[in-house]
C-alpha atoms as a PDB file:
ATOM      1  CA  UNK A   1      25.159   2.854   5.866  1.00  0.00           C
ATOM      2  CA  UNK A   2      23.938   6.065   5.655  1.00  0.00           C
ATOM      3  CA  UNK A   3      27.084   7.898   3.480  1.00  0.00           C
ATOM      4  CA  UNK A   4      26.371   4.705   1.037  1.00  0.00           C
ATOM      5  CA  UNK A   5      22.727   4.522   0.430  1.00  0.00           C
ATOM      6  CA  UNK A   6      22.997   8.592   0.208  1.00  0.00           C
ATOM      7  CA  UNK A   7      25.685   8.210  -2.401  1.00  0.00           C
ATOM      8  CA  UNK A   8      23.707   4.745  -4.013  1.00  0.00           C
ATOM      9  CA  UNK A   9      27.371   3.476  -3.742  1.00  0.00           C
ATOM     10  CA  UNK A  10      26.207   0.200  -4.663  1.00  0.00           C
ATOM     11  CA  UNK A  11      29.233  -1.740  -3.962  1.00  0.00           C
ATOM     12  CA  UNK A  12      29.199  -0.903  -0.342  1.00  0.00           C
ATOM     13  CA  UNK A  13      25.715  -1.582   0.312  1.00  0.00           C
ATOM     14  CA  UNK A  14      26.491  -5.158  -1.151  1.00  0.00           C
ATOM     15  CA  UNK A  15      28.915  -5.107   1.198  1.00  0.00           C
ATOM     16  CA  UNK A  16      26.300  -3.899   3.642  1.00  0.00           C
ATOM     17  CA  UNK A  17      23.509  -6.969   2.901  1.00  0.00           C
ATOM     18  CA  UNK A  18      26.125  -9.628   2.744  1.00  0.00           C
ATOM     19  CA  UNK A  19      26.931  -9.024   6.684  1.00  0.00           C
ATOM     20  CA  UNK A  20      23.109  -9.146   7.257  1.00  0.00           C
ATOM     21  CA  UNK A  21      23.397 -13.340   7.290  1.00  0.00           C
ATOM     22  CA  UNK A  22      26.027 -13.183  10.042  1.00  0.00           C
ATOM     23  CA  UNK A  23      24.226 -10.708  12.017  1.00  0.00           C
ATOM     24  CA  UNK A  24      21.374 -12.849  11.682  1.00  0.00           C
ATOM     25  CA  UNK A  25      23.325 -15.940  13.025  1.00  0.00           C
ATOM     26  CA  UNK A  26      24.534 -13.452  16.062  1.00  0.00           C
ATOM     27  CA  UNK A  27      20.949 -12.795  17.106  1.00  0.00           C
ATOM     28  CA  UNK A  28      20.429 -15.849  17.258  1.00  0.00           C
ATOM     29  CA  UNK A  29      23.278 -16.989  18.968  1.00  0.00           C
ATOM     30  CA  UNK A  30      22.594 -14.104  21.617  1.00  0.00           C
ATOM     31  CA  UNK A  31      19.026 -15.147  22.230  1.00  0.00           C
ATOM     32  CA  UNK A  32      20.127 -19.123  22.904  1.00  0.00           C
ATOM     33  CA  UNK A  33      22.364 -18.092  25.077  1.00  0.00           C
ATOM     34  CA  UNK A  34      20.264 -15.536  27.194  1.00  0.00           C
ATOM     35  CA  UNK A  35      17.178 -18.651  26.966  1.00  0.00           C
ATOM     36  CA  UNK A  36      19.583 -20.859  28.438  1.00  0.00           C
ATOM     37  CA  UNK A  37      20.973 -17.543  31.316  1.00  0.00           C
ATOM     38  CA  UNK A  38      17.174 -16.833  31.930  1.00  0.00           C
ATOM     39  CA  UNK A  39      15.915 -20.144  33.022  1.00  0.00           C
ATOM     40  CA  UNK A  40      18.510 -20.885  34.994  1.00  0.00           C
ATOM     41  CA  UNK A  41      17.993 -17.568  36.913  1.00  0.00           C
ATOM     42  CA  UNK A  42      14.507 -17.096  36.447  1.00  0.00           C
ATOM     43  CA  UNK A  43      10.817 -18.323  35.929  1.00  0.00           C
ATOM     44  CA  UNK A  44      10.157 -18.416  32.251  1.00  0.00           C
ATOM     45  CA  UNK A  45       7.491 -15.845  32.665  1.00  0.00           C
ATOM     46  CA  UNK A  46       9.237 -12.284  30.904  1.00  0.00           C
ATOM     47  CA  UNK A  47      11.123 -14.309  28.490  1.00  0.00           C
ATOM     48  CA  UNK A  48       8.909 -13.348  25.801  1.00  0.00           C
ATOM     49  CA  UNK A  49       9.653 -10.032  26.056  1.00  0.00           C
ATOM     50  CA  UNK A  50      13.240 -10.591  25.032  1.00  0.00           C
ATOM     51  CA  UNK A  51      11.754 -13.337  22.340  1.00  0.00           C
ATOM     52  CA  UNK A  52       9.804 -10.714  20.235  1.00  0.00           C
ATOM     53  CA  UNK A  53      12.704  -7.992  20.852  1.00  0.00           C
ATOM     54  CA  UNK A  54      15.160 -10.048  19.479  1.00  0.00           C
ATOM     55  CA  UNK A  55      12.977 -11.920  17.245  1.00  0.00           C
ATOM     56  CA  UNK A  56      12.151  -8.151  15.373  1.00  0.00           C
ATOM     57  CA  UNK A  57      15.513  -7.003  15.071  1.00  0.00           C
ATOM     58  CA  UNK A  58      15.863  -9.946  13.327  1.00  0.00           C
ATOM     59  CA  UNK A  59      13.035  -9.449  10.944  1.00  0.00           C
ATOM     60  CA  UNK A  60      14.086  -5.878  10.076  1.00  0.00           C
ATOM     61  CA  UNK A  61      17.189  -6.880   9.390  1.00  0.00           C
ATOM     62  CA  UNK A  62      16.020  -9.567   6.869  1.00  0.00           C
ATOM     63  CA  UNK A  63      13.471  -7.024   5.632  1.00  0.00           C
ATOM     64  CA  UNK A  64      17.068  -4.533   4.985  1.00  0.00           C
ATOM     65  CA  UNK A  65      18.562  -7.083   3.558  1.00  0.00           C
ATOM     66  CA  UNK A  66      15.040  -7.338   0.685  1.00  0.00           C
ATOM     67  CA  UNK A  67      15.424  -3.683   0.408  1.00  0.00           C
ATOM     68  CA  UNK A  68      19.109  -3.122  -0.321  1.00  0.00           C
ATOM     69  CA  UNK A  69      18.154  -6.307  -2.864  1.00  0.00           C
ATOM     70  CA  UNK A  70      15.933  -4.154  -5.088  1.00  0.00           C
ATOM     71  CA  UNK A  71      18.016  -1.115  -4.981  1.00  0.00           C
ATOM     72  CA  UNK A  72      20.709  -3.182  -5.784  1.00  0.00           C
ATOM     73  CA  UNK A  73      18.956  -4.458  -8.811  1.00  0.00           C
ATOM     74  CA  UNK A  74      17.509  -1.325  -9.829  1.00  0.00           C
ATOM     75  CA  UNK A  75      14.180  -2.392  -9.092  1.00  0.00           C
ATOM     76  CA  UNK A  76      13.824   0.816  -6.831  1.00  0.00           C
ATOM     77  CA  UNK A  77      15.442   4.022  -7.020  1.00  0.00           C
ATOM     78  CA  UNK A  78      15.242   4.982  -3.533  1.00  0.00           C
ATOM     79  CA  UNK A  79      14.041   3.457   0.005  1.00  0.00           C
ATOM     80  CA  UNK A  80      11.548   5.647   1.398  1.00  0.00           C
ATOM     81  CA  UNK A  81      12.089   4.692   4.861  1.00  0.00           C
ATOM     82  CA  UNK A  82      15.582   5.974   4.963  1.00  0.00           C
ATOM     83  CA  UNK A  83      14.287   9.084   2.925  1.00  0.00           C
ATOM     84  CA  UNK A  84      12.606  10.120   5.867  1.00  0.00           C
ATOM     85  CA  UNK A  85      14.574  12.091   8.856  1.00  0.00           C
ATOM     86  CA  UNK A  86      12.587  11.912  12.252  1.00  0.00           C
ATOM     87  CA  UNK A  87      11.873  15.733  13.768  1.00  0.00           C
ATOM     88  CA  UNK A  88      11.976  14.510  17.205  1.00  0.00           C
ATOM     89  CA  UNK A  89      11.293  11.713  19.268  1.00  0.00           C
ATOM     90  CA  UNK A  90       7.465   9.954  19.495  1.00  0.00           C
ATOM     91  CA  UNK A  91       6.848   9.053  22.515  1.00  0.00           C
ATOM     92  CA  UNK A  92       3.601   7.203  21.890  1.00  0.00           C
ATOM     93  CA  UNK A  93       5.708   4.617  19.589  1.00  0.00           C
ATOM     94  CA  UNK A  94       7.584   4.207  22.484  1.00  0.00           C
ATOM     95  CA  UNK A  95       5.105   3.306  24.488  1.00  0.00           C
ATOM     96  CA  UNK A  96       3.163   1.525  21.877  1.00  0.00           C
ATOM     97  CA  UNK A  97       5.982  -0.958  21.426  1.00  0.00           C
ATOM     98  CA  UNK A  98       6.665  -1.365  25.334  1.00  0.00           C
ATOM     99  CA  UNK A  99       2.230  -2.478  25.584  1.00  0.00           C
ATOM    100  CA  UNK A 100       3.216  -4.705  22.717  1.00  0.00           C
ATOM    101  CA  UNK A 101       6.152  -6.319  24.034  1.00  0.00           C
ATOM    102  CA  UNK A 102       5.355  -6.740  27.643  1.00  0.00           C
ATOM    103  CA  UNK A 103       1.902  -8.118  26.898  1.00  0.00           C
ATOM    104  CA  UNK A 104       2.502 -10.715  24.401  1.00  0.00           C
ATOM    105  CA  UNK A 105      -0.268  -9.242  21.981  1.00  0.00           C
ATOM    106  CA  UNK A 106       0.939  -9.325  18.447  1.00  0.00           C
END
């Protein structure tokens, strides 16, 4: 992904956003099938931890999918979110997302 969107090799990231449907389906299929593990095994309290995990890497990869559109297209020249590199790792956002997704507060 990377190596593409750094070359703007447009062909491979079409390749790129038409896998995003099936990876889509996959998430989906994954989070049935650890519903149906997790109330066998457990009370459903905690499942909604797994819900909004899943649930986002879903929406980001939808949102990818938008973004790769207007490049693409030509409606953008670059994505600025993969323009940035990260100098090292935050540890608040870590623990920003962990309050988030244990607490249920969205």
């Amino acid at each position: 992904m990377d190596a593409a969107y750094g070359r703007r090799d447009r062909a491979a990231l079409r390749r790129i956003r038409n896998d995003i449907p099936s990876i889509v389906r996959d998430l989906d299929a994954a989070l049935e099938s650890f519903r149906r593990q997790w109330h066998r095994r457990n009370k459903p309290f905690g499942f909604e931890t797994i819900q909004v995990r899943l649930g986002g890497q879903k929406e980001r990869f939808r949102e990818l999918s938008v973004r790769l559109g207007e490049l693409i297209r030509g409606q953008v020249s670059e994505i600025p979110e993969f323009e940035e590199r990260a100098r090292r790792p935050s540890v608040w956002t870590h623990t920003a997302w962990r309050y988030l997704a244990v607490s249920g507060i969205l």
